[in-house]
N, C-alpha and C. Protein backbone atom coordinates (compact mmCIF):
# COMPACT_ATOMS: atom_id res chain seq x y z
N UNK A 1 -29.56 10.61 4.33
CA UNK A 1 -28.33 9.93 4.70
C UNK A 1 -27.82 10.38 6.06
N UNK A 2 -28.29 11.40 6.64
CA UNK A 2 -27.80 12.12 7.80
C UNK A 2 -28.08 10.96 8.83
N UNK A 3 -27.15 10.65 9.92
CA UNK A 3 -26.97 9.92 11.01
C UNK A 3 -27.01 8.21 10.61
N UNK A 4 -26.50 8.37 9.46
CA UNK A 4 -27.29 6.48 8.95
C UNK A 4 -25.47 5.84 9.41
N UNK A 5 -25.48 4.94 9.69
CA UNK A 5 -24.85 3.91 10.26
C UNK A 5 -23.54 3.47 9.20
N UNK A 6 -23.00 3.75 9.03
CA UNK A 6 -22.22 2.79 8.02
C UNK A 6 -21.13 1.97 8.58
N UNK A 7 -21.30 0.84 7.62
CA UNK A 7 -20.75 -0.63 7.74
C UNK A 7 -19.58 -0.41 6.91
N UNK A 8 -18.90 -1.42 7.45
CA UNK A 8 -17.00 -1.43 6.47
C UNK A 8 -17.62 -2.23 5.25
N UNK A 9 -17.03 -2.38 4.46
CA UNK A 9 -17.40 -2.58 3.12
C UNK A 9 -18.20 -2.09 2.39
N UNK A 10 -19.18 -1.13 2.72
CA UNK A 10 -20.19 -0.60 1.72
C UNK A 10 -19.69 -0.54 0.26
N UNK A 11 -20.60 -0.77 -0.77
CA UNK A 11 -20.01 -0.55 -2.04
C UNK A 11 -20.30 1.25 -2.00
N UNK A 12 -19.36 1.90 -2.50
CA UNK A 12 -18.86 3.17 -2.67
C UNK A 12 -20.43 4.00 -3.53
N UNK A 13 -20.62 3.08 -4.75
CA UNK A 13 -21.30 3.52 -5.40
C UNK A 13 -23.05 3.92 -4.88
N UNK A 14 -23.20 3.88 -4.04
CA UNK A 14 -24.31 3.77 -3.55
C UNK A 14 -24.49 4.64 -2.80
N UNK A 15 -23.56 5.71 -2.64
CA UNK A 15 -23.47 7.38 -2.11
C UNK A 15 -23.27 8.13 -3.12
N UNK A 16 -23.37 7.84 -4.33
CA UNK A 16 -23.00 8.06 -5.25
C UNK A 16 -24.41 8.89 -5.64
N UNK A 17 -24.77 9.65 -6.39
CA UNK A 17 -26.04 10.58 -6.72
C UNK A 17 -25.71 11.17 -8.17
N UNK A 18 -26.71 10.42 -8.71
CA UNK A 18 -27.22 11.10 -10.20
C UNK A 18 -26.00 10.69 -11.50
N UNK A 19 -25.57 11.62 -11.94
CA UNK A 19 -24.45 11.42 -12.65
C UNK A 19 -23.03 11.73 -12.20
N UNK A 20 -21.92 11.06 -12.09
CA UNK A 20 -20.85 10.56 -11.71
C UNK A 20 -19.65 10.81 -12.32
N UNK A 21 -19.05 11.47 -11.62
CA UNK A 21 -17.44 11.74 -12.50
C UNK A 21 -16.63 11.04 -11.24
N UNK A 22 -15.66 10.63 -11.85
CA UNK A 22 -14.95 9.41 -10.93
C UNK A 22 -13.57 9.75 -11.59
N UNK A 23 -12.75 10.70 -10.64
CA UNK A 23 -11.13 11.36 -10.68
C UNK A 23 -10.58 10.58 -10.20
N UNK A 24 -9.13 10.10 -10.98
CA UNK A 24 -7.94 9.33 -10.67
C UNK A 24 -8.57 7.84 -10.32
N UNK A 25 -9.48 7.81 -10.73
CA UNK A 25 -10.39 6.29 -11.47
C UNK A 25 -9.04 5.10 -11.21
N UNK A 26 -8.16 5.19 -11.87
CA UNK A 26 -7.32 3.32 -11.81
C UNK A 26 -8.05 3.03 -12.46
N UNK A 27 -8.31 1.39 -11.87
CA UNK A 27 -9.23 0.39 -12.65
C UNK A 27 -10.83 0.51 -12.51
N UNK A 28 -10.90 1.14 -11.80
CA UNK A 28 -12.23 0.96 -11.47
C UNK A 28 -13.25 1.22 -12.63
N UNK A 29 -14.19 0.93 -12.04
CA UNK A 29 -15.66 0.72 -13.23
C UNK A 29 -16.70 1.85 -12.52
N UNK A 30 -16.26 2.63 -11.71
CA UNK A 30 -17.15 3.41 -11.19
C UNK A 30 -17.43 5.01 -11.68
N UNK A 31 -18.37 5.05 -11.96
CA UNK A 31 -18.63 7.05 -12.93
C UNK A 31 -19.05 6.32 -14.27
N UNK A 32 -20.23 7.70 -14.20
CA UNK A 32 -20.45 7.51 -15.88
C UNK A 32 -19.22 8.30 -16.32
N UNK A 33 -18.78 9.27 -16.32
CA UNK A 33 -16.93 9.64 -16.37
C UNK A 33 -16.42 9.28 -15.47
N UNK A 34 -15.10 8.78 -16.38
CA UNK A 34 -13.75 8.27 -15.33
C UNK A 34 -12.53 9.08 -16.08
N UNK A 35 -11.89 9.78 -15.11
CA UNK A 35 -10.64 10.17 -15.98
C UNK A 35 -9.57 9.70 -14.49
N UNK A 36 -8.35 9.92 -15.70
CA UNK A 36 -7.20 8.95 -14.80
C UNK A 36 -6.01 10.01 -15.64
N UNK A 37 -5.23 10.41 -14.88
CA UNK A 37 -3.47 10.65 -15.38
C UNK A 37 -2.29 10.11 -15.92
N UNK A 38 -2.80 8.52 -15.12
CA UNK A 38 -2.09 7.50 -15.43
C UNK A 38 -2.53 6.26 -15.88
N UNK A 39 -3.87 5.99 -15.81
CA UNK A 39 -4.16 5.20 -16.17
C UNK A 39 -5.09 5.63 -17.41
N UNK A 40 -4.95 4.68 -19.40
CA UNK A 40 -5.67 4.56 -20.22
C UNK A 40 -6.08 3.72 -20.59
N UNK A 41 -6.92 3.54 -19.51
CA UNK A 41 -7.81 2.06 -20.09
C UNK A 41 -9.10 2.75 -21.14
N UNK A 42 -9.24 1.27 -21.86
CA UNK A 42 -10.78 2.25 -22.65
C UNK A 42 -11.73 2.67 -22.07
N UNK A 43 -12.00 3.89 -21.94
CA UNK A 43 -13.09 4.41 -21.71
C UNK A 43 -12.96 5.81 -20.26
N UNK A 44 -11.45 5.10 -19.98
CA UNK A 44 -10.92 6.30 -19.49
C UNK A 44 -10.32 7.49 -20.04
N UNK A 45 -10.54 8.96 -19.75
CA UNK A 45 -10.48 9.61 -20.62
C UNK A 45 -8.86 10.42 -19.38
N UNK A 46 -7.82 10.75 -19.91
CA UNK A 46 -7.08 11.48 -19.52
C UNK A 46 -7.31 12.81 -19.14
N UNK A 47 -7.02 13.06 -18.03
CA UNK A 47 -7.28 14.70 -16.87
C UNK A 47 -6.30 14.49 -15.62
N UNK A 48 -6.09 15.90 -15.41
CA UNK A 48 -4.90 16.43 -14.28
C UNK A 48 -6.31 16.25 -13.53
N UNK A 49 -6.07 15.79 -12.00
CA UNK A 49 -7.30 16.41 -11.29
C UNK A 49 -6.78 17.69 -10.42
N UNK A 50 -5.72 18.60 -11.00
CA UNK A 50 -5.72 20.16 -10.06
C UNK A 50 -6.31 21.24 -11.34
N UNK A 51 -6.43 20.20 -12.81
CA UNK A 51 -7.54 21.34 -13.49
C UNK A 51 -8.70 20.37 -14.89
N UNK A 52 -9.96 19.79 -14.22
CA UNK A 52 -10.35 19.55 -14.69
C UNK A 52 -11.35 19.65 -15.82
N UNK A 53 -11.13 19.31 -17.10
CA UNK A 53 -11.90 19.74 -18.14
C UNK A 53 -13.74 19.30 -18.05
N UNK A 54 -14.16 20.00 -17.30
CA UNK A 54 -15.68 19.91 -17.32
C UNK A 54 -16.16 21.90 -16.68
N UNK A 55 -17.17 21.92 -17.10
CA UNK A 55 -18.17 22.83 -16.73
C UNK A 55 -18.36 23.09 -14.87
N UNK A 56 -18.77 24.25 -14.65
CA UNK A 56 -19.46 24.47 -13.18
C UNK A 56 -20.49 23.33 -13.24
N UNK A 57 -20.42 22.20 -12.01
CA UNK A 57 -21.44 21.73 -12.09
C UNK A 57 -22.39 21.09 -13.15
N UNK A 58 -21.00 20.31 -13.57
CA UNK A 58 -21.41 19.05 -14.57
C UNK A 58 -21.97 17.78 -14.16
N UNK A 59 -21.61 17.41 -12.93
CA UNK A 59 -22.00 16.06 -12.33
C UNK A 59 -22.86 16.48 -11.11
N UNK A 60 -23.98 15.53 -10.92
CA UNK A 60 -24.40 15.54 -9.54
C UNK A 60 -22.89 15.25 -8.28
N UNK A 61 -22.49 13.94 -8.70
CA UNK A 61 -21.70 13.81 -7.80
C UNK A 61 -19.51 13.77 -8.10
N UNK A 62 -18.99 14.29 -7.67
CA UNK A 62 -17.67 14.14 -7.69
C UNK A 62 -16.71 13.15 -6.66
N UNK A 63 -16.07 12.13 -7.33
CA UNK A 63 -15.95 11.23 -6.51
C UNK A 63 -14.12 10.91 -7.10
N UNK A 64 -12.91 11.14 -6.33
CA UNK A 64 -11.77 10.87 -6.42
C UNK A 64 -11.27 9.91 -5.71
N UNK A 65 -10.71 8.98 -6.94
CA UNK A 65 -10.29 7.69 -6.16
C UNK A 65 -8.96 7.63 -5.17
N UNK A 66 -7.53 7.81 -6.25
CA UNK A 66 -6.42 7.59 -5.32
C UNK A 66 -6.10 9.43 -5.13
N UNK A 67 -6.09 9.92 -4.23
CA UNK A 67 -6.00 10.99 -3.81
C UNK A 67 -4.30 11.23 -3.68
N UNK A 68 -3.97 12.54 -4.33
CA UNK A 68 -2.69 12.69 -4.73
C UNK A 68 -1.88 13.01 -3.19
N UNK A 69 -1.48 12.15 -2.51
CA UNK A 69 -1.28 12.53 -1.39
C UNK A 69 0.17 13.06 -0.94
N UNK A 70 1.00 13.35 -1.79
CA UNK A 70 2.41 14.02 -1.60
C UNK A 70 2.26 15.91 -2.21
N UNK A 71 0.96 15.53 -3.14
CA UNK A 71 0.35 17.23 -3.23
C UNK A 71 0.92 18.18 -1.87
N UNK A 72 1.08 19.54 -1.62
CA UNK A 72 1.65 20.37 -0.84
C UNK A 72 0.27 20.95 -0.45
N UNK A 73 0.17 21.42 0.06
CA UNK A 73 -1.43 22.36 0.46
C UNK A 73 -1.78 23.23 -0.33
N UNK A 74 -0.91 24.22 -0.98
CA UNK A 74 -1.70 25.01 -2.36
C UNK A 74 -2.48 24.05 -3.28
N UNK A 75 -1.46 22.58 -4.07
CA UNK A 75 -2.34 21.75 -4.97
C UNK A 75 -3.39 21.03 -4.36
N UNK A 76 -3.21 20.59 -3.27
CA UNK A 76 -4.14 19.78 -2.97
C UNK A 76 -5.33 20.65 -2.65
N UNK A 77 -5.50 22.01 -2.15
CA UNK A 77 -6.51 22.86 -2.21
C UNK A 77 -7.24 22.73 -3.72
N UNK A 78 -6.11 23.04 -4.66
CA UNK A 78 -6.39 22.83 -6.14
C UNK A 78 -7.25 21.62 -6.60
N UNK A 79 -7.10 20.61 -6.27
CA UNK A 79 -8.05 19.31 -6.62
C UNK A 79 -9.13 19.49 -5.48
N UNK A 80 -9.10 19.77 -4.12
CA UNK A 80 -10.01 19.94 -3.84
C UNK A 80 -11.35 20.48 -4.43
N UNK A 81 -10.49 22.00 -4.60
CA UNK A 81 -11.50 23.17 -5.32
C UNK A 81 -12.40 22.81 -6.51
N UNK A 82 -11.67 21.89 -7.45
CA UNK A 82 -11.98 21.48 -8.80
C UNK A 82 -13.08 20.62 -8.69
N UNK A 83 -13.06 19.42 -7.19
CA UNK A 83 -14.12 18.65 -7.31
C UNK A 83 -15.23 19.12 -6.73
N UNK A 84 -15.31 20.39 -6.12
CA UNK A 84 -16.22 21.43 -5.58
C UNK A 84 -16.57 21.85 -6.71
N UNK A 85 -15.74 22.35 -7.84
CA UNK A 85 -16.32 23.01 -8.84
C UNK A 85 -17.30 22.35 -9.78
N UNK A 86 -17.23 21.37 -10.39
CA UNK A 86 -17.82 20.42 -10.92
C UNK A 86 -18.82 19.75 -10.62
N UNK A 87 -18.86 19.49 -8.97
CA UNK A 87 -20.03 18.74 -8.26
C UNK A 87 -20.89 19.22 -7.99
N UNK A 88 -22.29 18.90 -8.29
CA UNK A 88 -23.70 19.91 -7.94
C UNK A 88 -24.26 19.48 -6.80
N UNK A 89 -24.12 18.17 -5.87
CA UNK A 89 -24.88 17.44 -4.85
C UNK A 89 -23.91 17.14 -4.02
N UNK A 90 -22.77 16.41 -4.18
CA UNK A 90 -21.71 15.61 -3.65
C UNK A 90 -20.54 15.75 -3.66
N UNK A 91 -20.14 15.32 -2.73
CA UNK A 91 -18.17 15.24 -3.06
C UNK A 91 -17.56 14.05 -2.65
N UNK A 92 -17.42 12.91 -2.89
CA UNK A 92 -16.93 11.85 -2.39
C UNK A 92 -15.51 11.52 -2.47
N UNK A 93 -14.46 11.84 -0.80
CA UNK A 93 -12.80 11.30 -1.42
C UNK A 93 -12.28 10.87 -0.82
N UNK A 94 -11.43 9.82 -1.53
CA UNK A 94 -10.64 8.54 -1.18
C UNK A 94 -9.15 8.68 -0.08
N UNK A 95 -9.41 8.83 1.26
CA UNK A 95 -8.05 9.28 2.22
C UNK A 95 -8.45 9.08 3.57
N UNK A 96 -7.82 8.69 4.00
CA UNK A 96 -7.72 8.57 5.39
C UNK A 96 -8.06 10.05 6.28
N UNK A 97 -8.38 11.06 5.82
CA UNK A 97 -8.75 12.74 6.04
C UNK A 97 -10.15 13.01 6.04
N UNK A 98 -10.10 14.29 6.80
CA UNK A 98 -11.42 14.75 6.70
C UNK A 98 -11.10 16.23 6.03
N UNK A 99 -11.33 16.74 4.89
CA UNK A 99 -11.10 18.18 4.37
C UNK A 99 -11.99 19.16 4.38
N UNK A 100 -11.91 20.11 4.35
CA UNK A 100 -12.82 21.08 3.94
C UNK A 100 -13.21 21.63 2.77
N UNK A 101 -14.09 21.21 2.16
CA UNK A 101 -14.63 21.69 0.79
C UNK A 101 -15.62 22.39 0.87
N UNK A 102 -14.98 23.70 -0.13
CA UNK A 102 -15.75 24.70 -0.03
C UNK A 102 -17.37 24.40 -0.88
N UNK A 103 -18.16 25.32 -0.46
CA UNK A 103 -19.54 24.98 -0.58
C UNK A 103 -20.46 23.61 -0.68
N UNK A 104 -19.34 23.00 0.51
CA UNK A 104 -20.34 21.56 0.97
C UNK A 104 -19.67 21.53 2.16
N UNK A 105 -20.82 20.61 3.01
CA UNK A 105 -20.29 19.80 4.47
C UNK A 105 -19.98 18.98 4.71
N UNK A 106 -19.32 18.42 5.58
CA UNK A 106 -18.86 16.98 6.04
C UNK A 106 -20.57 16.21 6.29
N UNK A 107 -20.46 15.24 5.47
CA UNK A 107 -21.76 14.65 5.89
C UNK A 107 -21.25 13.13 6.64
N UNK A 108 -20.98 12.53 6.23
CA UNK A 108 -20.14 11.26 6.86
C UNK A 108 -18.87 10.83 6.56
N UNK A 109 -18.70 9.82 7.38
CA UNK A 109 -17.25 8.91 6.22
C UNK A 109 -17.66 7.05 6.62
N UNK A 110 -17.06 6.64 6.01
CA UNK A 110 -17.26 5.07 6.00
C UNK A 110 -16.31 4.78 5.71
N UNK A 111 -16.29 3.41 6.82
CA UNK A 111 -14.64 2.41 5.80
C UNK A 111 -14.68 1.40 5.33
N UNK A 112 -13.51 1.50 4.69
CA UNK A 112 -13.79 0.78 3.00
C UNK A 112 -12.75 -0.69 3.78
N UNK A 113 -13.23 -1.72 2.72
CA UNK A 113 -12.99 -2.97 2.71
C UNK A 113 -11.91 -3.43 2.42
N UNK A 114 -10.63 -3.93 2.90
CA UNK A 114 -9.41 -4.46 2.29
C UNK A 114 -8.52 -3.41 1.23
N UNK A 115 -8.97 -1.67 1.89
CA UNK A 115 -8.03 -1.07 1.48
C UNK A 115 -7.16 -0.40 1.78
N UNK A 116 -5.58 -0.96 2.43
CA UNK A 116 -4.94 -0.52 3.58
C UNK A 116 -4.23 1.46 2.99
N UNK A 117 -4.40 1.45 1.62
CA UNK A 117 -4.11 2.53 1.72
C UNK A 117 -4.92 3.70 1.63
N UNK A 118 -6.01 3.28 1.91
CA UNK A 118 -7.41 4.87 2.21
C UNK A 118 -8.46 3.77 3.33
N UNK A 119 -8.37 3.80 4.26
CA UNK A 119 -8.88 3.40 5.21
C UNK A 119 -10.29 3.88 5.58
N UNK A 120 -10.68 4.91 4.92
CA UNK A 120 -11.61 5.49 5.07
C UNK A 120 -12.28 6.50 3.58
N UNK A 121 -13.48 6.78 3.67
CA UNK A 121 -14.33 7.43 2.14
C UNK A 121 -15.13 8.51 3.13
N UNK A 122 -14.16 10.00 2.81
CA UNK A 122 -15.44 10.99 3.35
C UNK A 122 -16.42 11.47 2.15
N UNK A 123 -17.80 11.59 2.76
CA UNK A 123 -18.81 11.90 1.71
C UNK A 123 -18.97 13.65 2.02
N UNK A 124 -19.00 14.69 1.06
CA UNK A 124 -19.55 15.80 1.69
C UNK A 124 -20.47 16.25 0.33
N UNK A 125 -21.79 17.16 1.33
CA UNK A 125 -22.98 17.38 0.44
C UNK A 125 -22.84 19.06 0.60
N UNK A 126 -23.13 19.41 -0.66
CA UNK A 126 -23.95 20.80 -1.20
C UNK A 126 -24.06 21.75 0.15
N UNK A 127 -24.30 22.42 0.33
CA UNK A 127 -24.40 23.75 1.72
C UNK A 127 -25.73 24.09 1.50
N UNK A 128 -26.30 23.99 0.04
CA UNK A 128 -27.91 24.65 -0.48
C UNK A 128 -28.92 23.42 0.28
N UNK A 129 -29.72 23.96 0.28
CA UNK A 129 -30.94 23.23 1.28
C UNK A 129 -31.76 22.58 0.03
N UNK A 130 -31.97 20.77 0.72
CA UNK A 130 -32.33 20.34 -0.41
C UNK A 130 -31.47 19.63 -1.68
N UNK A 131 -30.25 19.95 -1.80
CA UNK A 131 -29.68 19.88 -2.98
C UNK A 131 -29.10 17.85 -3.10
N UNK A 132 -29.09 17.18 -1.91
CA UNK A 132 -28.70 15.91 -1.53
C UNK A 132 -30.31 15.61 -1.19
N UNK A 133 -29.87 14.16 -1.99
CA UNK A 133 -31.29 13.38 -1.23
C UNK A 133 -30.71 12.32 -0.28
C-alpha cells in the first residue's frame, strides 16, 4: 500500500485487513465487530471506545468511525491507545487529523466521499516488519 494513490471516495473497507472491529460503528455495516455507545442496532454490540472489551490484539485491523472529538487529550489518548491495543496490522480513523499511535505509523490518509464531517480516513500500520500486507 506504501505510495499508492488514493482517490476520494474509496470504499473504506478495502484498507481494511483480515478481521475487523469497527468502533463507534453508527449505521454502518462495516467489521466483523461493530460496537457503538449509542447506537443498538442488531448486531451491534455496546462499548465505551476509551475501554474496550477485547483482548491484546484481537483484530487484524481497528477501524473507528465517528471519532469522539470534544474528548480532552488524556481521553482521546485513551481511545487512541485502546485501538492500538486491540489491532495486530492496522489502525484506521475517522477525522480530519493525523495522530500518533503508538506502535504503528502513519501510512496514508484518503478522502472520503460526501462526508463533510471527517473529510479525511488516516490509515496507520504495525511498526513490526512485515506485519501489513
Amino acid at each position: 500500500m506504501k505510495n499508492k494513490k488514493i482517490t476520494e471516495g474509496e470504499d473504506p473497507s478495502q484498507f481494511c485487513i483480515g478481521t475487523v472491529l469497527h468502533v463507534n460503528c453508527g449505521n454502518s455495516r462495516l467489521g466483523d465487530v461493530r460496537t457503538d455507545q449509542f447506537s443498538l442496532k442488531p448486531g451491534v454490540f455496546w462499548a465505551d471506545c476509551h475501554y474496550l472489551p477485547f483482548s491484546d490484539g484481537s483484530f487484524d485491523t481497528a477501524i473507528i468511525g465517528h471519532v469522539p472529538v470534544n474528548d480532552k487529550l488524556l481521553e482521546r489518548q485513551k481511545w487512541i491507545n485502546e485501538l492500538a491495543r486491540v489491532a495486530k496490522k492496522r489502525v484506521v480513523i475517522v477525522h480530519d487529523a493525523i495522530f500518533q499511535v503508538p506502535g504503528f505509523r502513519f501510512s496514508f490518509f484518503y478522502a472520503t466521499k460526501d462526508k463533510p464531517k471527517a473529510a479525511i480516513m488516516t490509515v496507520y500500520d504495525r511498526e513490526e516488519e512485515g506485519a501489513a500486507s
